[in-house]
C-alpha atoms as a PDB file:
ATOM      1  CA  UNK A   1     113.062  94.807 106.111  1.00  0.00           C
ATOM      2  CA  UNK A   2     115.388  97.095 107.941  1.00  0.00           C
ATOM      3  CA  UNK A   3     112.359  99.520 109.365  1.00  0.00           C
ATOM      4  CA  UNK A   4     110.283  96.293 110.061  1.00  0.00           C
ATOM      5  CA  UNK A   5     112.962  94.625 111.821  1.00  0.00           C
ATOM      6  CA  UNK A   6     113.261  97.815 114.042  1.00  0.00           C
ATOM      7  CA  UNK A   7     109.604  97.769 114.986  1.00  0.00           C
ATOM      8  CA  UNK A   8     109.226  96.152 118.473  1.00  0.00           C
ATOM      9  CA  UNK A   9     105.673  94.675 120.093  1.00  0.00           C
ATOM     10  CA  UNK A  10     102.394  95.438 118.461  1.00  0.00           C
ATOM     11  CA  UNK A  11     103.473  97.749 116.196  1.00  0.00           C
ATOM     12  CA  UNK A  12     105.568  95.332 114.376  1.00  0.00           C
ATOM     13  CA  UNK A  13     102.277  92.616 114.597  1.00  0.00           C
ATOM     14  CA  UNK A  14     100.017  95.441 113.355  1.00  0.00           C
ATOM     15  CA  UNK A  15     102.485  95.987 110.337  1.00  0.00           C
ATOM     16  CA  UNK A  16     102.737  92.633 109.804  1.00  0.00           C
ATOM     17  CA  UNK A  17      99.456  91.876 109.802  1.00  0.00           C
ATOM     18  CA  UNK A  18      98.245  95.486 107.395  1.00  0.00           C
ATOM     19  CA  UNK A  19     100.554  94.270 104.889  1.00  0.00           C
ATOM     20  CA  UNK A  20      99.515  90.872 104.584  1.00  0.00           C
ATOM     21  CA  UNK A  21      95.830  92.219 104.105  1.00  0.00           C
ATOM     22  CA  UNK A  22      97.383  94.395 101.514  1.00  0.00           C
ATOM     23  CA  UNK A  23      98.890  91.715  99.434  1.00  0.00           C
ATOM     24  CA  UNK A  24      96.025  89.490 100.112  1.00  0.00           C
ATOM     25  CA  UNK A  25      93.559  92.157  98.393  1.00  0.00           C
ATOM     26  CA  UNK A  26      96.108  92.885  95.728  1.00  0.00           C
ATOM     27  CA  UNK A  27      95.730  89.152  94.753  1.00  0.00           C
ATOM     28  CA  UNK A  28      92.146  89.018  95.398  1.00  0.00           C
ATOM     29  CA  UNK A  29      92.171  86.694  98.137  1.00  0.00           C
ATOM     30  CA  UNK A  30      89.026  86.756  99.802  1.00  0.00           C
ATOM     31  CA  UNK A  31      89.375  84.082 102.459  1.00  0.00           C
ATOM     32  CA  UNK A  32      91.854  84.130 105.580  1.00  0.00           C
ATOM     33  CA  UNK A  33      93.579  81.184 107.077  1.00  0.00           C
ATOM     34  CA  UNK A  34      94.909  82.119 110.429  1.00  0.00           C
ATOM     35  CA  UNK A  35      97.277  79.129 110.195  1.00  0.00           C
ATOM     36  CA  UNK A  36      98.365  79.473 107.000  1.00  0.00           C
ATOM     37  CA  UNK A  37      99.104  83.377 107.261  1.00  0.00           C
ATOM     38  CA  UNK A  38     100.269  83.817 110.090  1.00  0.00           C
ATOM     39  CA  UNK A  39     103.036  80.453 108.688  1.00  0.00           C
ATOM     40  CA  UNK A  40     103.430  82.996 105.680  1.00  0.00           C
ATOM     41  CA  UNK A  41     104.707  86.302 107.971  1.00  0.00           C
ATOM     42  CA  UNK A  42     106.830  84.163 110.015  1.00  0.00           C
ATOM     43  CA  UNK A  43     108.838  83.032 107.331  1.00  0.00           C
ATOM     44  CA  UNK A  44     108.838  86.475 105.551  1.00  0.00           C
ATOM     45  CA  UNK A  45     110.153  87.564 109.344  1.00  0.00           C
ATOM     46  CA  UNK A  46     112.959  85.140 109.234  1.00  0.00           C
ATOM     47  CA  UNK A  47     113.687  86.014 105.296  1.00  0.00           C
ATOM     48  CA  UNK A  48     113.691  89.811 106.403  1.00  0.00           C
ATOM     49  CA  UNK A  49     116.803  88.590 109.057  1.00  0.00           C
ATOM     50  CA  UNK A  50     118.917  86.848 106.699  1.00  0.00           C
ATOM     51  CA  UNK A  51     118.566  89.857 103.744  1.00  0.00           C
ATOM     52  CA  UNK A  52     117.689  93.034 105.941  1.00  0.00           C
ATOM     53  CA  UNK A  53     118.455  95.442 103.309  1.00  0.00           C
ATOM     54  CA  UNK A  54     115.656  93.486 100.760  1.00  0.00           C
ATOM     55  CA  UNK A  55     111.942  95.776 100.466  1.00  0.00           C
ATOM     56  CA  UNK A  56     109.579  94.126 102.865  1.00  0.00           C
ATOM     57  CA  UNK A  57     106.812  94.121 100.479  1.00  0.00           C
ATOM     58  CA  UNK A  58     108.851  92.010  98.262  1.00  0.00           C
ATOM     59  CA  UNK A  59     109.999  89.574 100.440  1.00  0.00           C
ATOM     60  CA  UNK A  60     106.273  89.025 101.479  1.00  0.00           C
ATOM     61  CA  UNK A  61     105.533  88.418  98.332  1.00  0.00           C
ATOM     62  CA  UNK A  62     107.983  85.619  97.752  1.00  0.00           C
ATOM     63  CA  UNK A  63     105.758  83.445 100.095  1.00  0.00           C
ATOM     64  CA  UNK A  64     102.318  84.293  98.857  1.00  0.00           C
ATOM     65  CA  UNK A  65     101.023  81.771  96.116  1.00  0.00           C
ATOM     66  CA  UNK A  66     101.034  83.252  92.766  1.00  0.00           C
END
């Protein structure tokens, strides 16, 4: 979360938004919800600022539907 945190601008938002893919094809989500994702990185952004030292990847995870 550190490293993320760091990121400033687009290159943050292009993270952000390559990771979410990611996970999404990991779980075989074939459908994207603007709304709903982009509700899904904001909280893993504000997660990532409380526990900076937690992996990125799984705090991400922690908000995507099992």
């Amino acid at each position: 979360c550190a490293e993320l945190l760091a990121e400033q601008g687009q290159t943050r938002d292009r993270l952000l938004i390559y990771l979410n893919g990611y996970i999404n094809g990991v779980r075989g989500q074939k459908v994207w919800d603007e709304k709903v994702e982009g509700e899904r990185i904001e909280q893993a952004v504000m997660e990532c600022k409380t526990a900076s030292t937690k992996p990125v990847l799984d705090v991400l995870r922690g908000f995507w539907p099992r």
